[in-house]
N, C-alpha and C. Protein backbone atom coordinates (compact mmCIF):
# COMPACT_ATOMS: atom_id res chain seq x y z
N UNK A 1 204.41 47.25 -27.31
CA UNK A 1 203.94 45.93 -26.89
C UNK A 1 203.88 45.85 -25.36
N UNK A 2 204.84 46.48 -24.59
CA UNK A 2 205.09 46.13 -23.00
C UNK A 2 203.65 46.88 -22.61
N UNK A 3 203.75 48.48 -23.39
CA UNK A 3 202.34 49.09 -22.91
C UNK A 3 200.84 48.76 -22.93
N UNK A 4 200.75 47.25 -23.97
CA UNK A 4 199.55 46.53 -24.29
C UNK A 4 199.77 45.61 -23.12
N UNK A 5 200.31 44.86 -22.78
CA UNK A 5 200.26 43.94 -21.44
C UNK A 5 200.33 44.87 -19.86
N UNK A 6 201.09 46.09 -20.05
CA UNK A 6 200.68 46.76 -18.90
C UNK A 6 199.80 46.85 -18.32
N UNK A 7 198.77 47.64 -19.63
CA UNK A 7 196.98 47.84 -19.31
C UNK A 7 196.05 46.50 -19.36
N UNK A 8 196.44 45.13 -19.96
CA UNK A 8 195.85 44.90 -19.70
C UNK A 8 196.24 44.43 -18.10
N UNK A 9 197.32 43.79 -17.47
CA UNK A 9 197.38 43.80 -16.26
C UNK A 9 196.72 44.81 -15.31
N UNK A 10 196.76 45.71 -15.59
CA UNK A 10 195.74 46.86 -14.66
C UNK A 10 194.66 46.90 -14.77
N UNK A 11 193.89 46.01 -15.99
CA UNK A 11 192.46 45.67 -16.38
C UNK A 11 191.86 44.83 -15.61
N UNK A 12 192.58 44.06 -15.21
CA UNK A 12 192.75 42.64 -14.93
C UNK A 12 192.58 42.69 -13.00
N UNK A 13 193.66 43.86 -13.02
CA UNK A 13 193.76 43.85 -11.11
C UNK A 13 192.45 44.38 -10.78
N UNK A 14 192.32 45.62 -12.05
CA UNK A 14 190.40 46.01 -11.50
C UNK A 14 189.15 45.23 -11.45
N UNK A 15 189.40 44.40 -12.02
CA UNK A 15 188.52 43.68 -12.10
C UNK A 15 188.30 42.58 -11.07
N UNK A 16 189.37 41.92 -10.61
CA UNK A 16 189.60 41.34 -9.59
C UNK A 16 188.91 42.27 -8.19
N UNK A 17 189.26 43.45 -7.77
CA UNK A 17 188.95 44.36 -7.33
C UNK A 17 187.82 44.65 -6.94
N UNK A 18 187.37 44.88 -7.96
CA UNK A 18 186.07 45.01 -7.90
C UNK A 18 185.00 43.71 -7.51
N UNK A 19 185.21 42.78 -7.87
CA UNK A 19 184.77 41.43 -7.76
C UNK A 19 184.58 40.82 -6.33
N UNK A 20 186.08 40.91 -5.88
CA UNK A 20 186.75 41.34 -4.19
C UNK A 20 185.41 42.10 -3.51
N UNK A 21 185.18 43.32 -3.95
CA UNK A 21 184.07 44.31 -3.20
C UNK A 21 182.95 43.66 -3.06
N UNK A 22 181.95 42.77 -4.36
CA UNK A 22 181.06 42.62 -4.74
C UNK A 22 181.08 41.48 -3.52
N UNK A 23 181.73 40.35 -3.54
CA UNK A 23 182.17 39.24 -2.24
C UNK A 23 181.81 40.24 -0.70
N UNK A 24 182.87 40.73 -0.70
CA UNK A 24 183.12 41.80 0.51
C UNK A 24 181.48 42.11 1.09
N UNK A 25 180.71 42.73 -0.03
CA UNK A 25 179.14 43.32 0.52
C UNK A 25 178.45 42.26 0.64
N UNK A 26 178.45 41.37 -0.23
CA UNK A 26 177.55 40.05 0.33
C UNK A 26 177.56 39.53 0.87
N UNK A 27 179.01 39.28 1.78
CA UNK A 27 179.07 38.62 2.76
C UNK A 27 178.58 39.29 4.04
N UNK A 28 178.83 40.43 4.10
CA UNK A 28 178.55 41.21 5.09
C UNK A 28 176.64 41.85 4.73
N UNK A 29 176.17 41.69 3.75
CA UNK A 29 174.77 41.75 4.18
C UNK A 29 174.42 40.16 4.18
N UNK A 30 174.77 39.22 3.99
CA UNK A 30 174.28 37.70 4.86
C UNK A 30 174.22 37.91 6.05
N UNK A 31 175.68 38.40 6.87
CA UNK A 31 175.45 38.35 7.86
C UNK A 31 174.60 39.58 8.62
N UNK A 32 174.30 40.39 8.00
CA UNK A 32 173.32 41.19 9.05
C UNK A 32 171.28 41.01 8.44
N UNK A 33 171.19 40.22 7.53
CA UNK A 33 169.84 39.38 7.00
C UNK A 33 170.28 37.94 8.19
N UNK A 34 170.98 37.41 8.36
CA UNK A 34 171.05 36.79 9.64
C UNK A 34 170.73 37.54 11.05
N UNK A 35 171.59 38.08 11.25
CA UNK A 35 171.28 38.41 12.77
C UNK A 35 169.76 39.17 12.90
N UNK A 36 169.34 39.62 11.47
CA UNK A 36 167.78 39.87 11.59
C UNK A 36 166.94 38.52 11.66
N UNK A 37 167.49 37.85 11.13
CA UNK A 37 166.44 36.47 11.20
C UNK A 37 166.52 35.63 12.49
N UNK A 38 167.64 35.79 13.21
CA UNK A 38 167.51 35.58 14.46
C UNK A 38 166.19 36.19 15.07
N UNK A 39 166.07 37.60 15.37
CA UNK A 39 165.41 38.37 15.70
C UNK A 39 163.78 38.04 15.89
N UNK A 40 163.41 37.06 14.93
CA UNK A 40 162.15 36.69 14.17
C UNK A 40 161.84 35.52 14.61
């Protein structure tokens, strides 16, 4: 039973994780589709 809540806790942090990244790149290509639209 402990080993069924383990994984899913580690399911759970990846996913978060990953999610985290997906945030992480979008924010950072807004801001450089900005500083191009400055440009323009």
């Amino acid at each position: 039973m402990q080993a069924v809540v383990f994984h899913s806790f580690f399911a759970s942090l990846e996913i978060v994780r990953f999610q985290g990244f997906i945030i992480f790149n979008h924010n950072r290509n807004c801001k450089i589709f900005l500083k191009f639209h400055r440009l323009y």
